[in-house]
C-alpha atoms as a PDB file:
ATOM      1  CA  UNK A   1      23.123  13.665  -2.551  1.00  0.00           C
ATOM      2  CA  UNK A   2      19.883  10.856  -1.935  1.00  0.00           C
ATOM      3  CA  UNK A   3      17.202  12.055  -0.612  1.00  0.00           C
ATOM      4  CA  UNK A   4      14.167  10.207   1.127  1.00  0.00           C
ATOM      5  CA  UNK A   5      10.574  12.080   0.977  1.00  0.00           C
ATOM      6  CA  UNK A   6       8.050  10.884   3.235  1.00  0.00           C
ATOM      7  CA  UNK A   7       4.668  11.776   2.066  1.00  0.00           C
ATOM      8  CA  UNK A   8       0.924  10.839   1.941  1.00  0.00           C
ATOM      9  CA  UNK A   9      -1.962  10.789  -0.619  1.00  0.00           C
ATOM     10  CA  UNK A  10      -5.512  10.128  -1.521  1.00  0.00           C
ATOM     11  CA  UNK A  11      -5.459   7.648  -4.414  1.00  0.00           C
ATOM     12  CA  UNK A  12      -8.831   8.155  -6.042  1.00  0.00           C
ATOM     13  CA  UNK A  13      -7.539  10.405  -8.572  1.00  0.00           C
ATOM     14  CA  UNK A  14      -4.899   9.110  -9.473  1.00  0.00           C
ATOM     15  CA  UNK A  15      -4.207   5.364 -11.399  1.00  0.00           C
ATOM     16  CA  UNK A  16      -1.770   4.273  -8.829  1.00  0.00           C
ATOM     17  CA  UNK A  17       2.009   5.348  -7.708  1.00  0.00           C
ATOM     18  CA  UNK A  18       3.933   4.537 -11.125  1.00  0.00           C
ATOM     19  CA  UNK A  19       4.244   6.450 -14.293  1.00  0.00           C
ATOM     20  CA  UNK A  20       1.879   5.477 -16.936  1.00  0.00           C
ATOM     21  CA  UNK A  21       1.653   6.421 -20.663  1.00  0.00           C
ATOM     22  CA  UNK A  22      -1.473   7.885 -20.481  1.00  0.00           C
ATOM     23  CA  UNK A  23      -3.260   8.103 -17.524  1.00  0.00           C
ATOM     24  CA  UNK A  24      -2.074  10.961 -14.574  1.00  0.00           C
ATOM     25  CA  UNK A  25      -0.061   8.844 -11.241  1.00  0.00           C
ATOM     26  CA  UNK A  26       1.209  10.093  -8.076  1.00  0.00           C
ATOM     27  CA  UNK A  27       5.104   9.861  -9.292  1.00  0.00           C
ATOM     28  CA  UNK A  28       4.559  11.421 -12.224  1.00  0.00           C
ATOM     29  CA  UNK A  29       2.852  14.775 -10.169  1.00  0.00           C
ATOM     30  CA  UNK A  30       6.000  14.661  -7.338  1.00  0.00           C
ATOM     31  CA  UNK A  31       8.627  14.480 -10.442  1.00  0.00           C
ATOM     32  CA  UNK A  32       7.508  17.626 -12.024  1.00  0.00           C
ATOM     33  CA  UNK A  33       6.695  19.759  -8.466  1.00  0.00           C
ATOM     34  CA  UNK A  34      10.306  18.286  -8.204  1.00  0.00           C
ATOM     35  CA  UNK A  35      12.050  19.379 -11.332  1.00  0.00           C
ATOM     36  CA  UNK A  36      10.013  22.898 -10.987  1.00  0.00           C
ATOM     37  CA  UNK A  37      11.407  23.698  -7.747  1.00  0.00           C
ATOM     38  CA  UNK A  38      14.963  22.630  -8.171  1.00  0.00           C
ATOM     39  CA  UNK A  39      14.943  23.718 -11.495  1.00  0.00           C
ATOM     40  CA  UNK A  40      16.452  20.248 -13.101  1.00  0.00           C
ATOM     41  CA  UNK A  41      15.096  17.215 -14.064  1.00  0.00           C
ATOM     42  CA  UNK A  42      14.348  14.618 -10.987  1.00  0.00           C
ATOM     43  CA  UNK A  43      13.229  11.492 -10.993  1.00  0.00           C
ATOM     44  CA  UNK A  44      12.293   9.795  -8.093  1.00  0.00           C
ATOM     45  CA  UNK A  45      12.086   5.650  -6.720  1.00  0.00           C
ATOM     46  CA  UNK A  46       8.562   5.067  -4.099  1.00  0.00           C
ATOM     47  CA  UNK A  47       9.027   1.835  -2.065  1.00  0.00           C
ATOM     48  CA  UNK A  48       6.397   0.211  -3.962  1.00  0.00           C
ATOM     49  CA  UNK A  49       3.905   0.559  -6.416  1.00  0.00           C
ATOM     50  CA  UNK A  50       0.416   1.159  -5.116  1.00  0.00           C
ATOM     51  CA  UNK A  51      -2.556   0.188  -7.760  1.00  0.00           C
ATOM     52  CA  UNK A  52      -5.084   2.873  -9.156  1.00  0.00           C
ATOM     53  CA  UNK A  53      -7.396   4.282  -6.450  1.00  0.00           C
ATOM     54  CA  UNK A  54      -5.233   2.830  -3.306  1.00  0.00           C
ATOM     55  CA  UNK A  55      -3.961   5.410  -0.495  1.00  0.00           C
ATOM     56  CA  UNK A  56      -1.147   5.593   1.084  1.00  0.00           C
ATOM     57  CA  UNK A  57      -0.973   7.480   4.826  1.00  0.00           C
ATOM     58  CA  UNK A  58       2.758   6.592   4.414  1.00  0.00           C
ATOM     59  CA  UNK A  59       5.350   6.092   1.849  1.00  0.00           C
ATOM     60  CA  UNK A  60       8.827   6.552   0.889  1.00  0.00           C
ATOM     61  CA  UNK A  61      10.803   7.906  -2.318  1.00  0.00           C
ATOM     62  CA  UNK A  62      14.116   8.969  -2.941  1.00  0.00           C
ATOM     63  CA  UNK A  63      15.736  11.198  -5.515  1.00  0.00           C
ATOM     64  CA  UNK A  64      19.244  12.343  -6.381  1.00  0.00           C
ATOM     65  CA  UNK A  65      19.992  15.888  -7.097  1.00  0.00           C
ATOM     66  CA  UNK A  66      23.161  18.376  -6.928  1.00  0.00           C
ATOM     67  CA  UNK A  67      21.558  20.718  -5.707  1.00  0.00           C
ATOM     68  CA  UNK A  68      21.463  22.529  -2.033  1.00  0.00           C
ATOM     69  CA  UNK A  69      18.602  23.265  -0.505  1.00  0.00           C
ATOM     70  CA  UNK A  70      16.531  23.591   2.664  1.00  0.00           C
ATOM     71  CA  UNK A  71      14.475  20.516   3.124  1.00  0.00           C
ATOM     72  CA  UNK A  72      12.144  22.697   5.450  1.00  0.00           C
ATOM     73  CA  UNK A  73      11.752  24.956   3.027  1.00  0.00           C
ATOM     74  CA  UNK A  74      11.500  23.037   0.615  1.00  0.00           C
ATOM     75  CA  UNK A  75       8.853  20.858   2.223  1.00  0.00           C
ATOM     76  CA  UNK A  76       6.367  23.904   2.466  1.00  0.00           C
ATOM     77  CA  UNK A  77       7.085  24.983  -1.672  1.00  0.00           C
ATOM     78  CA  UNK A  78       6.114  21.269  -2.121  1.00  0.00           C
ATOM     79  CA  UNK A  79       3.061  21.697  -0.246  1.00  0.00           C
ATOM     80  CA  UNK A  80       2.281  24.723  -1.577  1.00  0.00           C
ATOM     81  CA  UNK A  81       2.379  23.540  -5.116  1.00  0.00           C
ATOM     82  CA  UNK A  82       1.105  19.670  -4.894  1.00  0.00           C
ATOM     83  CA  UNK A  83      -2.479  19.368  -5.083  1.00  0.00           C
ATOM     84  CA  UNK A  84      -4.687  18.661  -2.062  1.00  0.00           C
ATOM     85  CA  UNK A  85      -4.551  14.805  -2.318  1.00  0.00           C
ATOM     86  CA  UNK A  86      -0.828  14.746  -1.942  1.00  0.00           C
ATOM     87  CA  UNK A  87       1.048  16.056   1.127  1.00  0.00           C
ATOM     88  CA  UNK A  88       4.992  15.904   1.944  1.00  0.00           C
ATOM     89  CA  UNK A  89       5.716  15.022   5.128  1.00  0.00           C
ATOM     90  CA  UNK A  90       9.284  14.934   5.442  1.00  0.00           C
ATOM     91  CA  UNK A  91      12.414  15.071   3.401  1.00  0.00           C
ATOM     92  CA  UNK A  92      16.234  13.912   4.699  1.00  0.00           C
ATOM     93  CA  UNK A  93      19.105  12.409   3.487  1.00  0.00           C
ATOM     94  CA  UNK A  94      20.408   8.965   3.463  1.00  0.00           C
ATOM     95  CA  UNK A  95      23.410   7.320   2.267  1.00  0.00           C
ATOM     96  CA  UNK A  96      23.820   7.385  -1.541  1.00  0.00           C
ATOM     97  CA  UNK A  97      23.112   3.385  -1.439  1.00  0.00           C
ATOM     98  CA  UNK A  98      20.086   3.764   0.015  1.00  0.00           C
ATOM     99  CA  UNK A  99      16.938   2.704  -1.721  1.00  0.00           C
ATOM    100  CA  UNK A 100      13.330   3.492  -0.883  1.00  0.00           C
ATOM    101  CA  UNK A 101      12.256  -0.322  -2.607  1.00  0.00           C
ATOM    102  CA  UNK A 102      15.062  -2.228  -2.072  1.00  0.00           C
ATOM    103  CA  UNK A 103      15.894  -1.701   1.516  1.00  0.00           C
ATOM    104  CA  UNK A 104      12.034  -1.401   2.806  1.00  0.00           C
ATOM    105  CA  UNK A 105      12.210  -4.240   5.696  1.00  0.00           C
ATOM    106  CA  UNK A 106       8.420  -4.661   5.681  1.00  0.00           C
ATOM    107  CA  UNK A 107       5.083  -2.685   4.539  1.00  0.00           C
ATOM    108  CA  UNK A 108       1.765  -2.377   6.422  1.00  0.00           C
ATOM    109  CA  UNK A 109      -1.527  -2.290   4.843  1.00  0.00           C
ATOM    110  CA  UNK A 110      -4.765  -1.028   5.948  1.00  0.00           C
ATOM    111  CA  UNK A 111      -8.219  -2.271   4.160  1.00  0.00           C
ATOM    112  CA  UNK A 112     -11.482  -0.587   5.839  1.00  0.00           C
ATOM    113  CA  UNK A 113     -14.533  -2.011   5.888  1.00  0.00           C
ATOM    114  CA  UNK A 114     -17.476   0.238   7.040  1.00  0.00           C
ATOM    115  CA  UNK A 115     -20.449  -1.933   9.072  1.00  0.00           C
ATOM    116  CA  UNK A 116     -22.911   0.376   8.972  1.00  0.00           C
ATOM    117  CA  UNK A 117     -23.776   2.624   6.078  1.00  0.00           C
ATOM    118  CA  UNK A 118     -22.426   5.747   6.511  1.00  0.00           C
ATOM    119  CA  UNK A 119     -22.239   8.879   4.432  1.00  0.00           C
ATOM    120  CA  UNK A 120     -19.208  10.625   5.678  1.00  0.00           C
ATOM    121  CA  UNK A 121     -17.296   6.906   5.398  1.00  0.00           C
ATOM    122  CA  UNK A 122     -18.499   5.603   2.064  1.00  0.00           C
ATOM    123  CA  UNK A 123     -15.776   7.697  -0.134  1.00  0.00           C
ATOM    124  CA  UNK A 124     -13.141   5.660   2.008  1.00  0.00           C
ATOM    125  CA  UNK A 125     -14.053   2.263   3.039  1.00  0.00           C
ATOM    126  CA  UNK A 126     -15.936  -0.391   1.549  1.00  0.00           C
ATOM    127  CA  UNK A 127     -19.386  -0.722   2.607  1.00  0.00           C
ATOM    128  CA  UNK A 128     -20.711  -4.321   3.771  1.00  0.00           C
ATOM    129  CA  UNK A 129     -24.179  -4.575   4.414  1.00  0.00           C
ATOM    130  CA  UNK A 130     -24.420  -8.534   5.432  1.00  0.00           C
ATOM    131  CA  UNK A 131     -23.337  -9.054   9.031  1.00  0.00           C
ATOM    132  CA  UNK A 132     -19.453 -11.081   9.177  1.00  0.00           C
ATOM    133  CA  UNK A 133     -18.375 -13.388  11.462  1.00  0.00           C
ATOM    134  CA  UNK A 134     -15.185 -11.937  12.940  1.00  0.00           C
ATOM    135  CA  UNK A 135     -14.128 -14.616  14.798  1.00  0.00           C
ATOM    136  CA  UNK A 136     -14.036 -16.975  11.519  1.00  0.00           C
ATOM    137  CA  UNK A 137     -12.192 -14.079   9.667  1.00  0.00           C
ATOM    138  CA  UNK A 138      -9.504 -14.297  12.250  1.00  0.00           C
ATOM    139  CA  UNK A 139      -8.952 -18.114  12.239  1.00  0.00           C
ATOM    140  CA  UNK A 140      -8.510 -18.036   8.675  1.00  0.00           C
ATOM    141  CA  UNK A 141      -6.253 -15.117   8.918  1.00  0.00           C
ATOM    142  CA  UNK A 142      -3.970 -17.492  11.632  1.00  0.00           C
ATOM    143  CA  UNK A 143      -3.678 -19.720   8.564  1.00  0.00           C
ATOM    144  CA  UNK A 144      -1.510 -17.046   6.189  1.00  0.00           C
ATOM    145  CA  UNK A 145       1.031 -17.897   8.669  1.00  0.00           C
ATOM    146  CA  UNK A 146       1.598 -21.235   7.500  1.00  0.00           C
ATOM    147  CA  UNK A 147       2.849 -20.156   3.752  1.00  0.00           C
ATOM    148  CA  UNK A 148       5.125 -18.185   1.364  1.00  0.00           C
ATOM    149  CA  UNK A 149       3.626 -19.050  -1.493  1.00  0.00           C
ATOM    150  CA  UNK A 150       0.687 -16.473  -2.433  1.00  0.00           C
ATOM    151  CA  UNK A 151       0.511 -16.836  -6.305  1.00  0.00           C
ATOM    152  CA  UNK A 152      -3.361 -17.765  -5.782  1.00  0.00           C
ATOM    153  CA  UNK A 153      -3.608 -13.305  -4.715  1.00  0.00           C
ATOM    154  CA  UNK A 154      -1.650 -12.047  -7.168  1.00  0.00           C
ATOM    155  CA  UNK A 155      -3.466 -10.555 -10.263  1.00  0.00           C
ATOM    156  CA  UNK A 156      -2.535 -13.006 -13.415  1.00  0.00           C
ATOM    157  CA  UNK A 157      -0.033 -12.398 -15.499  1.00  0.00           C
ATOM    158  CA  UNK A 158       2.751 -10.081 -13.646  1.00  0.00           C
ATOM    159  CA  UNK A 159       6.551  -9.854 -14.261  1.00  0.00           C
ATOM    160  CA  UNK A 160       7.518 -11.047 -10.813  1.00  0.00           C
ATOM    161  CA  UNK A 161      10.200 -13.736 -10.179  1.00  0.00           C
ATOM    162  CA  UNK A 162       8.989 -15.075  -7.138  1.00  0.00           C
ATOM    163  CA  UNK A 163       5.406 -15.303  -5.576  1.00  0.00           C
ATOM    164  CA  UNK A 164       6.738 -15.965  -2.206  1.00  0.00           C
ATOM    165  CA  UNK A 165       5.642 -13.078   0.892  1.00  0.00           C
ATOM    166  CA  UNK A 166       6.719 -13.633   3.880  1.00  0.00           C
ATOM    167  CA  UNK A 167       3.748 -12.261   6.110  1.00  0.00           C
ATOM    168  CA  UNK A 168       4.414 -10.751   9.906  1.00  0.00           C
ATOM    169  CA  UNK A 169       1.004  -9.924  10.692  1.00  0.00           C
ATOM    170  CA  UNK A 170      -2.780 -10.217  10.120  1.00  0.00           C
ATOM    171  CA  UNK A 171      -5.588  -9.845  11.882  1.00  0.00           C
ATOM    172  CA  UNK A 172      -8.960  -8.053  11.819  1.00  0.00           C
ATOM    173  CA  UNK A 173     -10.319  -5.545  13.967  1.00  0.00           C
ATOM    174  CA  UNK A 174     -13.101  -3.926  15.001  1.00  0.00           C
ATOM    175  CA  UNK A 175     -13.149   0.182  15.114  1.00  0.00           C
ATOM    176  CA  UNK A 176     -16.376   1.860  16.222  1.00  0.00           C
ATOM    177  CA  UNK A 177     -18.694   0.836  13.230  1.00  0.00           C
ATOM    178  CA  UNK A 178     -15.491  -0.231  10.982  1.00  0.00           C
ATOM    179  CA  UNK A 179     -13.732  -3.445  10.762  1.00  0.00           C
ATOM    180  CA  UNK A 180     -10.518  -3.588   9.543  1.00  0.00           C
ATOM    181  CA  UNK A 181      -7.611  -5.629   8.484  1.00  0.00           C
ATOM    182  CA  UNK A 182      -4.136  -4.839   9.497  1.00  0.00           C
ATOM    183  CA  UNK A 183      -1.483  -6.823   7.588  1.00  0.00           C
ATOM    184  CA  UNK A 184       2.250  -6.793   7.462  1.00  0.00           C
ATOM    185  CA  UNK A 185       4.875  -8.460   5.237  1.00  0.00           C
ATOM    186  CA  UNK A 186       8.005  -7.882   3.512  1.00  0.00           C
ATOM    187  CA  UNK A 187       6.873  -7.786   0.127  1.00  0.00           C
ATOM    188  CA  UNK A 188       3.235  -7.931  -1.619  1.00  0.00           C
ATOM    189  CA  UNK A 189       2.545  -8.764  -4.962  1.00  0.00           C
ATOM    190  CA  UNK A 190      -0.290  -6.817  -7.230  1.00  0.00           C
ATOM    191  CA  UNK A 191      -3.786  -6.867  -5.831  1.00  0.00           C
ATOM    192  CA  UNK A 192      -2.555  -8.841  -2.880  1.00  0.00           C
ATOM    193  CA  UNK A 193      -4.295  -7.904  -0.303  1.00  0.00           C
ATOM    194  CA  UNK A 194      -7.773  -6.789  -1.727  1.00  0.00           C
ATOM    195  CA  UNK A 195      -7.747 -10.738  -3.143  1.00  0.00           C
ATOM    196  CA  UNK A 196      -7.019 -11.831   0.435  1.00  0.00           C
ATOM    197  CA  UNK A 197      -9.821  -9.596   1.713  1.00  0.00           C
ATOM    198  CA  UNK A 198     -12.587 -10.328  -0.647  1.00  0.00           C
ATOM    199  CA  UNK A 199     -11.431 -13.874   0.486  1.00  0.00           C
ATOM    200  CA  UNK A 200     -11.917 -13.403   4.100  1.00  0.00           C
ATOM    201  CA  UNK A 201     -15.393 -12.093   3.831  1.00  0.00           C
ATOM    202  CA  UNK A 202     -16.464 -14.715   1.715  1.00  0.00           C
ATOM    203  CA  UNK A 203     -15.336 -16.859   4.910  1.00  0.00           C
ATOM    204  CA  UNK A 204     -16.824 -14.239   7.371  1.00  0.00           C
ATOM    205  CA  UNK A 205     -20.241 -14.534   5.204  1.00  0.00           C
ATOM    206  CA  UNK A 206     -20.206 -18.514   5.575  1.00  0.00           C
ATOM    207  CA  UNK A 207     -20.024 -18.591   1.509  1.00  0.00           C
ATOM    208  CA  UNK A 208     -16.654 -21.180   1.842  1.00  0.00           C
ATOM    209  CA  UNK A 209     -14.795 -22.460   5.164  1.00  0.00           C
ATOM    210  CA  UNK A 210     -12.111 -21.680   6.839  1.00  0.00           C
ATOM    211  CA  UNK A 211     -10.844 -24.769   6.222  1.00  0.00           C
ATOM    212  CA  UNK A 212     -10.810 -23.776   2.493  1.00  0.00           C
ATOM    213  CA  UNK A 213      -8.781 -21.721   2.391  1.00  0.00           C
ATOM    214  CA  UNK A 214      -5.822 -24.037   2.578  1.00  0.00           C
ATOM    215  CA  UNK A 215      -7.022 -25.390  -0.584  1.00  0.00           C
ATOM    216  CA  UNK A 216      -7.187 -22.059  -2.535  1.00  0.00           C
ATOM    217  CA  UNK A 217      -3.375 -21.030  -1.529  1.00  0.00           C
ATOM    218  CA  UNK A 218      -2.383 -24.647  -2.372  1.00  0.00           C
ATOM    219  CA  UNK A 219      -4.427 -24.241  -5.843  1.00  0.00           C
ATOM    220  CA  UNK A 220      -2.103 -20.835  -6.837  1.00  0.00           C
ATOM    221  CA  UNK A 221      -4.964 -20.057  -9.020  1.00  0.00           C
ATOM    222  CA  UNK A 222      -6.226 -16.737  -8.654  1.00  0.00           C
ATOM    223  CA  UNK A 223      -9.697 -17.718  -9.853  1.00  0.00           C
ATOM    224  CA  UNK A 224     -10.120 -20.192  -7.162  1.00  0.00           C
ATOM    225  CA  UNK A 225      -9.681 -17.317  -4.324  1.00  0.00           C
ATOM    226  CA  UNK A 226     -12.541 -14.453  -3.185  1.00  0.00           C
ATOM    227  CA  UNK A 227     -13.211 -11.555  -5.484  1.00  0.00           C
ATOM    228  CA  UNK A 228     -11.203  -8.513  -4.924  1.00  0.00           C
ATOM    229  CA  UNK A 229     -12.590  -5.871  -3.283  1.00  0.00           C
ATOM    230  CA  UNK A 230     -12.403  -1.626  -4.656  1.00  0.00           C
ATOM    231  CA  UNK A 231      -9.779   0.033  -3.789  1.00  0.00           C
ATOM    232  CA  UNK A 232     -10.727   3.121  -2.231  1.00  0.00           C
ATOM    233  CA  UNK A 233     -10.626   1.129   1.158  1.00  0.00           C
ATOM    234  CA  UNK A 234      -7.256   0.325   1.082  1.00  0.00           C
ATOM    235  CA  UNK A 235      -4.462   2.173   2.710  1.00  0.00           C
ATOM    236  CA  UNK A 236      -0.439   1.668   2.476  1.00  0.00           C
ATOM    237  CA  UNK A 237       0.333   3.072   6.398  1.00  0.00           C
ATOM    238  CA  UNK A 238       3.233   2.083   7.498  1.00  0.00           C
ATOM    239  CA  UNK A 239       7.070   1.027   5.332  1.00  0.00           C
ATOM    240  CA  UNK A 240      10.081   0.275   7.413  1.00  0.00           C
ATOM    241  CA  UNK A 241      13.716   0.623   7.086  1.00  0.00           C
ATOM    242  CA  UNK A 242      16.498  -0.141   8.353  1.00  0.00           C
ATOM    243  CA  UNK A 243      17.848   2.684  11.135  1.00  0.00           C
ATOM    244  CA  UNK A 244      21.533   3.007   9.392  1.00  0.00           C
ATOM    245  CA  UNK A 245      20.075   4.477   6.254  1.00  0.00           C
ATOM    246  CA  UNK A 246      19.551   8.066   7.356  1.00  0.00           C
ATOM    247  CA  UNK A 247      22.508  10.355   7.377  1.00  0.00           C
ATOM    248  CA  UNK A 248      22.543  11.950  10.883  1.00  0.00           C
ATOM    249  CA  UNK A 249      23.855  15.760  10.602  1.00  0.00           C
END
């Protein structure tokens, strides 16, 4: 049987959602609570591949296994065993096609931006001291709209075929003393949307125009777009499939 596991975590310990060689990753702690409690070797697919020090509120995985078992129970065992910055939220099957990165329809992203300097805040948002200009932000947001092509975003020198996102939704806004930016695609490449942020407050600073910023997607140079801001404000919160993938008992 596939299996889909819903789950959350803090990313500051760990250097993003894929297995590395070296360094400790969110997969690589959910294979082994995995393999422990089914008692065989399970290795699982997440719907993307979140860089070191990003969250994630929501995301999707699936594994295969042969073996029965309780997803209630076995939800709590997880939970029991995972470390505090990694929670399981829920666990069904799906048809044995189904793929948690394949047959995501869109992903949300999150990036928080604290306005006043706050110490209960700092650990997860990114702290701006210089007042923005919202309104700006926005208008250049309006202008993602008008392209596919976001090779000028994407950290230099990744395997990907295409550069080409089609973006749903941006837009900033304000939250108490946060402001943040909501944006929704089908597909981001690496660093993405920390490039496109560290973009949009060089706009909402008045460093470069919004007019600009037509010139820096046009340019597909990375080095011509804003820096790229740390991760710890950035949050994966929403992945969406399709409703036929679930297997309804």
């Amino acid at each position: 049987m596939r299996y889909f596991i819903e789950l959350s975590y803090n990313g500051a310990a760990y250097h993003g959602w894929q297995n590395q060689p070296r360094d400790i990753s969110v997969q690589e702690v959910i294979e082994k609570a995995l393999s422990m409690l089914l008692k065989e070797p399970i290795s699982i697919m997440g719907a993307g591949r979140t860089d070191t020090g990003v969250n994630a509120s929501q995301m999707f995985a699936h594994f295969d296994t042969h073996i029965v078992f309780n997803e209630i129970n076995l939800i709590f065992k997880l939970n029991s065993y995972l470390p505090k910055d990694i929670a399981i939220r829920n666990i069904f099957k799906v048809k044995e096609d189904a793929h948690a990165r394949f047959n995501a329809k869109s992903r949300t992203y999150l990036y928080r931006i604290a306005l006043k300097k706050d110490v209960f805040s700092f650990d997860n948002s990114f702290y701006v001291k210089q007042e923005l200009n919202v309104e700006k932000m926005n208008e250049a947001s309006e202008l993602l709209f008008q392209y596919k092509d976001f090779q000028c975003f994407s950290k230099s020198n990744t395997d990907v075929k295409t550069y080409y996102c089609d973006i749903m939704k941006a837009t900033w806004i304000i939250e108490n003393n946060e402001l943040h930016f909501v944006i929704k695609a089908d597909r981001f490449l690496r660093n993405m949307v920390r490039a496109i942020v560290g973009t949009m407050i060089n706009i909402g600073l008045g460093k470069i125009n919004v007019e600009d910023l037509h010139t820096i997607i046009k340019s597909k140079n990375r080095s011509e777009a804003g820096f790229s801001v740390p991760a710890h404000g950035l949050y994966l919160t929403e992945v969406e499939y399709p409703n036929d993938i679930k297997i309804h008992e």
